[in-house]
Protein backbone atom coordinates (compact mmCIF):
# COMPACT_ATOMS: atom_id res chain seq x y z
CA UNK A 1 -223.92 26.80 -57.75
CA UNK A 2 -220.43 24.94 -57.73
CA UNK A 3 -219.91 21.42 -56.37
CA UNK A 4 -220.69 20.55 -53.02
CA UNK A 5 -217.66 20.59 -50.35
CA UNK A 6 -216.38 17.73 -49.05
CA UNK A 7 -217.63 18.77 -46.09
CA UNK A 8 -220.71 18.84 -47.44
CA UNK A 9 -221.53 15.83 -48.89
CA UNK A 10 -223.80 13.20 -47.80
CA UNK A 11 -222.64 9.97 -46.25
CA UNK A 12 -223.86 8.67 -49.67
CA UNK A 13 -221.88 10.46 -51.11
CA UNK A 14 -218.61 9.72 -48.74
CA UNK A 15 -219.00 6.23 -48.93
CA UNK A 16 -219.24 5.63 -52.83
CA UNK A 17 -215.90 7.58 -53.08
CA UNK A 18 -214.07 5.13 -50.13
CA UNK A 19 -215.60 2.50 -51.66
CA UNK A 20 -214.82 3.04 -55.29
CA UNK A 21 -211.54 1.04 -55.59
CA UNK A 22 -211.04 -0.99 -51.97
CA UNK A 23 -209.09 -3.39 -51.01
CA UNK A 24 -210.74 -7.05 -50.70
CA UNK A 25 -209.81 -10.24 -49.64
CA UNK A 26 -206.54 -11.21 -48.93
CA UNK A 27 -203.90 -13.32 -51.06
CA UNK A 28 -201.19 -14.07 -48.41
CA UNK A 29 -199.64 -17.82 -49.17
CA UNK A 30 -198.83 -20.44 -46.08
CA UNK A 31 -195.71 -20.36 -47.61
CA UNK A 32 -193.19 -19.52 -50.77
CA UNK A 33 -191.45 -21.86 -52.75
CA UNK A 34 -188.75 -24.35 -52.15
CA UNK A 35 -189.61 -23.37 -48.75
CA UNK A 36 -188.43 -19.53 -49.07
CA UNK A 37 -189.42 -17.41 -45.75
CA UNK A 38 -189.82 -14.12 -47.74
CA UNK A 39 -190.85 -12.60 -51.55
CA UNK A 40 -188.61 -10.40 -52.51
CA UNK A 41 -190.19 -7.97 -55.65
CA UNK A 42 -187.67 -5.94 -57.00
CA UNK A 43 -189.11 -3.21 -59.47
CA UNK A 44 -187.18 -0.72 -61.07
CA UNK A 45 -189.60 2.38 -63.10
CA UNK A 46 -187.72 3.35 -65.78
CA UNK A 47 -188.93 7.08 -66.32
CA UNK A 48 -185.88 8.15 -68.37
CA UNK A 49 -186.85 11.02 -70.77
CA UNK A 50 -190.52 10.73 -69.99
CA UNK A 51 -191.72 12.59 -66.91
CA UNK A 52 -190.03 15.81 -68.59
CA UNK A 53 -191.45 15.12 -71.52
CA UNK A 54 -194.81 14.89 -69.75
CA UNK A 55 -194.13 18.60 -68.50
CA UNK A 56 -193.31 19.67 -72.02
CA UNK A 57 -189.50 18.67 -72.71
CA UNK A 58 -188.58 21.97 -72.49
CA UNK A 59 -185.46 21.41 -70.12
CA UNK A 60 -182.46 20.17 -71.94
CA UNK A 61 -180.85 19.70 -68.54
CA UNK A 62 -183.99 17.30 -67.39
CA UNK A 63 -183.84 15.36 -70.42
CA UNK A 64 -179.68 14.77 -69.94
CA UNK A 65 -180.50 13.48 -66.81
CA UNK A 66 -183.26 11.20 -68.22
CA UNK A 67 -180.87 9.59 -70.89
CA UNK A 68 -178.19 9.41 -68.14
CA UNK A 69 -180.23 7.04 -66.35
CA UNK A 70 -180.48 4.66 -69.86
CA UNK A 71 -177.22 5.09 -70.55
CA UNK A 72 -175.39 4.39 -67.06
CA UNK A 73 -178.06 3.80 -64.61
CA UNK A 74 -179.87 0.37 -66.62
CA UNK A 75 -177.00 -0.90 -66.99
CA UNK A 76 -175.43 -0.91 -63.83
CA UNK A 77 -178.51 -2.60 -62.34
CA UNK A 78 -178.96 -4.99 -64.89
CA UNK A 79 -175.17 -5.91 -63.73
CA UNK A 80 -175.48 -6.22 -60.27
CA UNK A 81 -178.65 -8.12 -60.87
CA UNK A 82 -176.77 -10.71 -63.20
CA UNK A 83 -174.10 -11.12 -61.02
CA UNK A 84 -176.64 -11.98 -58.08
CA UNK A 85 -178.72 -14.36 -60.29
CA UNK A 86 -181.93 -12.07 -59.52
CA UNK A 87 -184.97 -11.20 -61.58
CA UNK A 88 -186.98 -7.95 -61.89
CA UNK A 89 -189.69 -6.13 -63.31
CA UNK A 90 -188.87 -2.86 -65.13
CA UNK A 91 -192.25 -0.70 -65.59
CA UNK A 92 -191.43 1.26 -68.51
CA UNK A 93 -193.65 4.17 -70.22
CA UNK A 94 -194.31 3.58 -73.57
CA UNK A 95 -192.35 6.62 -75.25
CA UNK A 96 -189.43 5.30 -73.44
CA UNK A 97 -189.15 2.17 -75.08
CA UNK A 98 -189.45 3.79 -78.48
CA UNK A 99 -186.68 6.02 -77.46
CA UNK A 100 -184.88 3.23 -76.06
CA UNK A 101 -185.90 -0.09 -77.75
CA UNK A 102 -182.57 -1.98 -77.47
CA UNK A 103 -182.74 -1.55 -73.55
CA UNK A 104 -185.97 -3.26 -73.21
CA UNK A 105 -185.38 -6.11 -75.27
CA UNK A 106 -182.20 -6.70 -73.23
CA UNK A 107 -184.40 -6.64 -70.54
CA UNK A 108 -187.07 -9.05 -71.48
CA UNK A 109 -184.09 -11.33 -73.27
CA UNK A 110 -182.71 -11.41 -69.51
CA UNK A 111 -185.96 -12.78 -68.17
CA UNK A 112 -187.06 -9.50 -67.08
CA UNK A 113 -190.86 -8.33 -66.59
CA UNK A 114 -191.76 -5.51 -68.14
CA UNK A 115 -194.71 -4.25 -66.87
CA UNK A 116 -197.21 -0.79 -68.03
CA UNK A 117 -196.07 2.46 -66.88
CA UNK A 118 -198.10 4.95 -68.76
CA UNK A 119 -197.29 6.37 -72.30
CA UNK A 120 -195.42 9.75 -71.36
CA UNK A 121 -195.74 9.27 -67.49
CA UNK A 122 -199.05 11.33 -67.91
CA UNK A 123 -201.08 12.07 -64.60
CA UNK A 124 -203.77 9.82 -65.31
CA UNK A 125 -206.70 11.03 -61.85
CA UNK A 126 -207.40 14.46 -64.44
CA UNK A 127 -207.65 12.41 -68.12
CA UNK A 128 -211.26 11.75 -69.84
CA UNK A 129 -211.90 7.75 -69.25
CA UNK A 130 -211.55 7.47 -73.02
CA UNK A 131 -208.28 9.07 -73.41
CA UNK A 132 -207.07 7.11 -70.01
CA UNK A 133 -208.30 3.85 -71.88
CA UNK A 134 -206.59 4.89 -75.50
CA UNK A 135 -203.24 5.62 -73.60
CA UNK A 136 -203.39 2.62 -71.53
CA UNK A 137 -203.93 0.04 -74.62
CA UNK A 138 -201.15 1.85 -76.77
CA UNK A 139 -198.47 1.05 -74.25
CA UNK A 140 -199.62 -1.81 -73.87
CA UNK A 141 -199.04 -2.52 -77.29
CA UNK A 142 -196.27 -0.98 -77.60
CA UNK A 143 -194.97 -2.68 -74.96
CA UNK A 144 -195.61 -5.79 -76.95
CA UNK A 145 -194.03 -4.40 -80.16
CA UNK A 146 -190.57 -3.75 -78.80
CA UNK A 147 -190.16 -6.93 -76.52
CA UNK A 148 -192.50 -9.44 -78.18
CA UNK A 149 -193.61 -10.39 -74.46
CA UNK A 150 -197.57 -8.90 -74.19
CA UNK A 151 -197.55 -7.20 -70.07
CA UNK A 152 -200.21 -8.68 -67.69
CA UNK A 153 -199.26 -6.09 -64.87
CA UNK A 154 -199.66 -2.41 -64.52
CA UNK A 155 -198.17 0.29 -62.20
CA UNK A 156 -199.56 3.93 -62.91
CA UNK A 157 -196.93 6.82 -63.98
CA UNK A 158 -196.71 8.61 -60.06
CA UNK A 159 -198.99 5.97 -58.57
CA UNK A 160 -201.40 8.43 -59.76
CA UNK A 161 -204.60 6.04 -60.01
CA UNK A 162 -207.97 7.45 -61.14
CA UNK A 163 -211.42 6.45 -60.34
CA UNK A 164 -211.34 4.53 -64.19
CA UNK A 165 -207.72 2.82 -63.93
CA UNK A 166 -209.47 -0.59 -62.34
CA UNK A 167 -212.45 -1.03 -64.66
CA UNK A 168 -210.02 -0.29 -67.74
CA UNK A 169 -207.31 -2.70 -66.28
CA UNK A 170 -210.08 -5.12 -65.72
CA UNK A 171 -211.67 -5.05 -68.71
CA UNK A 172 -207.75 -5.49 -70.74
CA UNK A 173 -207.57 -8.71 -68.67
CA UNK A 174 -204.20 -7.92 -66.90
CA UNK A 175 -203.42 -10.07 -64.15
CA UNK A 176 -202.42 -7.50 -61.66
CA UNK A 177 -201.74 -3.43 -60.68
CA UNK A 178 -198.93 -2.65 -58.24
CA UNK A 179 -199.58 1.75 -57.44
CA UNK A 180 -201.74 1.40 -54.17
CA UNK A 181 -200.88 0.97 -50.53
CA UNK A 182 -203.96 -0.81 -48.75
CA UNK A 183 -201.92 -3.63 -47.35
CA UNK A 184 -198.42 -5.52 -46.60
CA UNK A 185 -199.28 -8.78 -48.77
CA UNK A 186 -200.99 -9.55 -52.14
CA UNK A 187 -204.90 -8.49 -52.33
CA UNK A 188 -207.76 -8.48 -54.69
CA UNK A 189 -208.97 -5.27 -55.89
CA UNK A 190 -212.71 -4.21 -55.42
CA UNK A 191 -214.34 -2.41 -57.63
CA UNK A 192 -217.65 -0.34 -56.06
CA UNK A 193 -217.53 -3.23 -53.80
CA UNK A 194 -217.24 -6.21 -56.26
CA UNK A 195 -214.25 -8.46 -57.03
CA UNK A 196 -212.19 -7.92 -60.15
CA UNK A 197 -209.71 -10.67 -60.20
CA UNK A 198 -207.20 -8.09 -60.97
CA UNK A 199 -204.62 -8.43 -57.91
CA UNK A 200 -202.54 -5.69 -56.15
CA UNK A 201 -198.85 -6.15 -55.70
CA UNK A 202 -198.68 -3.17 -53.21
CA UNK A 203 -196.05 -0.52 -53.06
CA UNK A 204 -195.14 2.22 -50.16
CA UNK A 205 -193.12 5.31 -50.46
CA UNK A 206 -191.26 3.81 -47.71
CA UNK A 207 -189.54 1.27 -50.10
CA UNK A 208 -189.44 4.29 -52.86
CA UNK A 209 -185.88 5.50 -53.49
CA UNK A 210 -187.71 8.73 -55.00
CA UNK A 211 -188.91 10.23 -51.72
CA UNK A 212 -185.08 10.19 -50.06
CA UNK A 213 -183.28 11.22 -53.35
CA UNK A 214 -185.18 13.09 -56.11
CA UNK A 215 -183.88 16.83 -56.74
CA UNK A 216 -186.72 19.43 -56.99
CA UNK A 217 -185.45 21.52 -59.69
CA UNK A 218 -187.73 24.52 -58.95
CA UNK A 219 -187.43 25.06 -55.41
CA UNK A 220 -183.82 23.47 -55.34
CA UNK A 221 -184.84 20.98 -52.57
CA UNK A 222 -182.64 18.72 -51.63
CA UNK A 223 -182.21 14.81 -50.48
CA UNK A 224 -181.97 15.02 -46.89
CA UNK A 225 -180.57 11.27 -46.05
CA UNK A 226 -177.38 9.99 -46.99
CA UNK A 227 -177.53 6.62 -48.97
CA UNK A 228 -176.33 5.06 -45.54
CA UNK A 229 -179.67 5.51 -43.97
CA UNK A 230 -181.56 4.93 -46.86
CA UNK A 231 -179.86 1.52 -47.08
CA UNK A 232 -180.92 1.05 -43.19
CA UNK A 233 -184.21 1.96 -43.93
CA UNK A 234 -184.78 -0.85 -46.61
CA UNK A 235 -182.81 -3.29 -44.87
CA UNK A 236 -185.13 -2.73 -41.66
CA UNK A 237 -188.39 -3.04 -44.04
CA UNK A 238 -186.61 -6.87 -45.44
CA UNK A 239 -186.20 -7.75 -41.91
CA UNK A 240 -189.39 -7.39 -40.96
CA UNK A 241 -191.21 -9.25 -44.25
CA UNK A 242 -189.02 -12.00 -43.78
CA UNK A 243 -189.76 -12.43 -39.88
CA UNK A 244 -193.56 -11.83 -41.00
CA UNK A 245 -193.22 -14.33 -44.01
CA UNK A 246 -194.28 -12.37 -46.79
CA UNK A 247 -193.39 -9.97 -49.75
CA UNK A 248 -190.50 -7.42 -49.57
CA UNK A 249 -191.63 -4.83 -52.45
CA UNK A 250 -188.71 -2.30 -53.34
CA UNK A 251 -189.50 0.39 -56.19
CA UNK A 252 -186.52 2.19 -57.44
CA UNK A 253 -185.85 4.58 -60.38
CA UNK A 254 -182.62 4.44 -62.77
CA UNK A 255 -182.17 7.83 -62.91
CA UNK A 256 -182.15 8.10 -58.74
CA UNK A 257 -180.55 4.57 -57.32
CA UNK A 258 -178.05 4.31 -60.93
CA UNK A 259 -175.56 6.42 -59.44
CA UNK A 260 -172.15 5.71 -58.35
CA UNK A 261 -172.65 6.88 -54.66
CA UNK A 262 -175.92 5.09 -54.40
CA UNK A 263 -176.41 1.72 -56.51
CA UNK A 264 -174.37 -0.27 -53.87
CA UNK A 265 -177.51 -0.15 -52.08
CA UNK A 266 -178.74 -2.65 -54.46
CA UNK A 267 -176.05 -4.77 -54.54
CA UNK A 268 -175.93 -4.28 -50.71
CA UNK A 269 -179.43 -5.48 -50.16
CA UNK A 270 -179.93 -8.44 -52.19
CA UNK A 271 -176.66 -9.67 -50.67
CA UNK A 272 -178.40 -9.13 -47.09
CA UNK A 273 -181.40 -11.26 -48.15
CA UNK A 274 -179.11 -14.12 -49.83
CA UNK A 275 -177.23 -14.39 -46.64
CA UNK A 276 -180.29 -14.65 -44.79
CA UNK A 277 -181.50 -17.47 -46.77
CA UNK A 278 -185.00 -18.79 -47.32
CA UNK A 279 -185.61 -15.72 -49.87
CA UNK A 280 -187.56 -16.80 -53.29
CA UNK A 281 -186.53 -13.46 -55.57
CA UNK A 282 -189.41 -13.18 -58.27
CA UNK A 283 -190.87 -10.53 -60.38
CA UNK A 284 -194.14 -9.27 -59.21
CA UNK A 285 -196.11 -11.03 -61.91
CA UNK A 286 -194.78 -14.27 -60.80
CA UNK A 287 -195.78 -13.50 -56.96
CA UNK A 288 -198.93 -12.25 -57.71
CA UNK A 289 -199.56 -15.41 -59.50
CA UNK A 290 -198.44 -18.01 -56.98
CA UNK A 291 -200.00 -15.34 -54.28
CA UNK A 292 -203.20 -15.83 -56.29
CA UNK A 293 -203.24 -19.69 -56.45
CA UNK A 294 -202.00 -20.33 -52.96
CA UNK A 295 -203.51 -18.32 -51.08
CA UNK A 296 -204.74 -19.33 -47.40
């Protein structure tokens, strides 16, 4: 006999699966600092070569477009974001920063945080816990290698988070994971109902620049919204964090928003939120950290 259906199981059954990772308490601060209104988490996941080299690197086309985004797309963000005076965290798989070393020590030299992001952009739910853990401490050390700055903060390649990410996570002692979507604000992770102390920076595909713009080479999809209303949509999603008083969390790609016709976005938004005012800009590491010691 095969494995039970879902429909089948037990509520035993049902409930240790819900409650396997969970969302606990919540880390939401009376306030930011120097009396900011609003977070503002800009992360950028620099995929480059990697998530065709996850499917084999056998397109020559996909691979072009991965070293387009190192070659043009980083550096146009990392311009509009010196220009603004803004920091960011880059998650970065690990064979990207061999293939691209220089970039990420540019990076990290401009006060950057670069975070985990896999070590090819594997899917990480169908991997053996050993070879999940293996991957997961090589780009971490990796990581360290290139920049000389150890990561305390994880976001799975694809938001793809098995059933062993937290406990490995845990157990390397990094500070926080930003790939799930329980909540709004800053929370603690549960694992099979107990606390972790690893804290989730959360993300949406809302504030994903993937969802509105990626290509599907295979079925020749394509984007459906004009940068325009992608622009409104993110813009709408600031507004409300900062009328709410907590985190605006935007995750971006190089290879989608580095474009000519669509990194004005970028430049467009943070110059919304500084004209707004009351806006503390911070890499997720640092707002999960003051999330974590001011919490109400």
């Amino acid at each position: 006999m095969g494995m039970p259906e879902p429909w089948e199981w037990g509520e035993a059954q049902w409930r240790a699966r819900v409650e396997r990772v969970r969302a606990g308490r919540a880390l939401r601060p009376a306030g930011w600092p120097s009396d900011a209104r609003c977070a503002v988490a800009l992360s950028f996941d620099s995929d480059h070569e990697a998530t065709e080299l996850r499917a084999g690197g056998g397109s020559i086309g996909r691979l072009a477009q991965g070293q387009y985004s190192s070659r043009r797309g980083v550096p146009r963000i990392l311009d509009i974001l010196e220009r603004r005076g803004v920091p960011a965290t880059f998650y970065v798989p690990a064979v990207v920063a061999l293939l691209h070393p220089d970039e990420q020590r540019r990076l990290a030299a401009a006060g950057h945080e670069i975070g985990i992001h896999g070590w090819i952009h594997e899917r990480t739910s169908p991997l053996p816990v050993q070879i999940e853990r293996d991957l997961q401490l090589r780009s971490a050390d990796t990581l360290h290698q290139v920049t000389g700055v150890r990561p305390v903060g994880i976001r799975t390649p694809s938001w793809d988070f098995s059933e062993h990410t937290l406990a490995i996570t845990r157990d390397m002692g990094l500070e926080y994971d930003s790939s799930l979507m329980a909540d709004d604000d800053c929370y603690e992770l549960l694992l099979d109902g107990q606390p972790t102390g690893v804290i989730e920076l959360p993300v949406e595909w809302i504030r994903d620049d993937a969802v509105y713009f990626a290509t599907h080479h295979a079925t020749g999809a394509r984007p459906h919204l004009s940068p325009g209303d992608v622009y409104d949509i993110f813009r709408r999603e600031f507004d409300a964090a900062w009328d709410e008083g907590g985190i605006f969390q935007l995750t971006l790609h190089p290879h989608h928003i580095g474009h000519r016709s669509r990194v004005w976005i970028l430049d467009e938004l943070i110059a919304h939120a500084q004209a707004r005012g009351r806006v503390w800009f911070a890499t997720h590491a640092d707002v999960v950290q003051y999330a974590r010691a001011h919490a109400m």
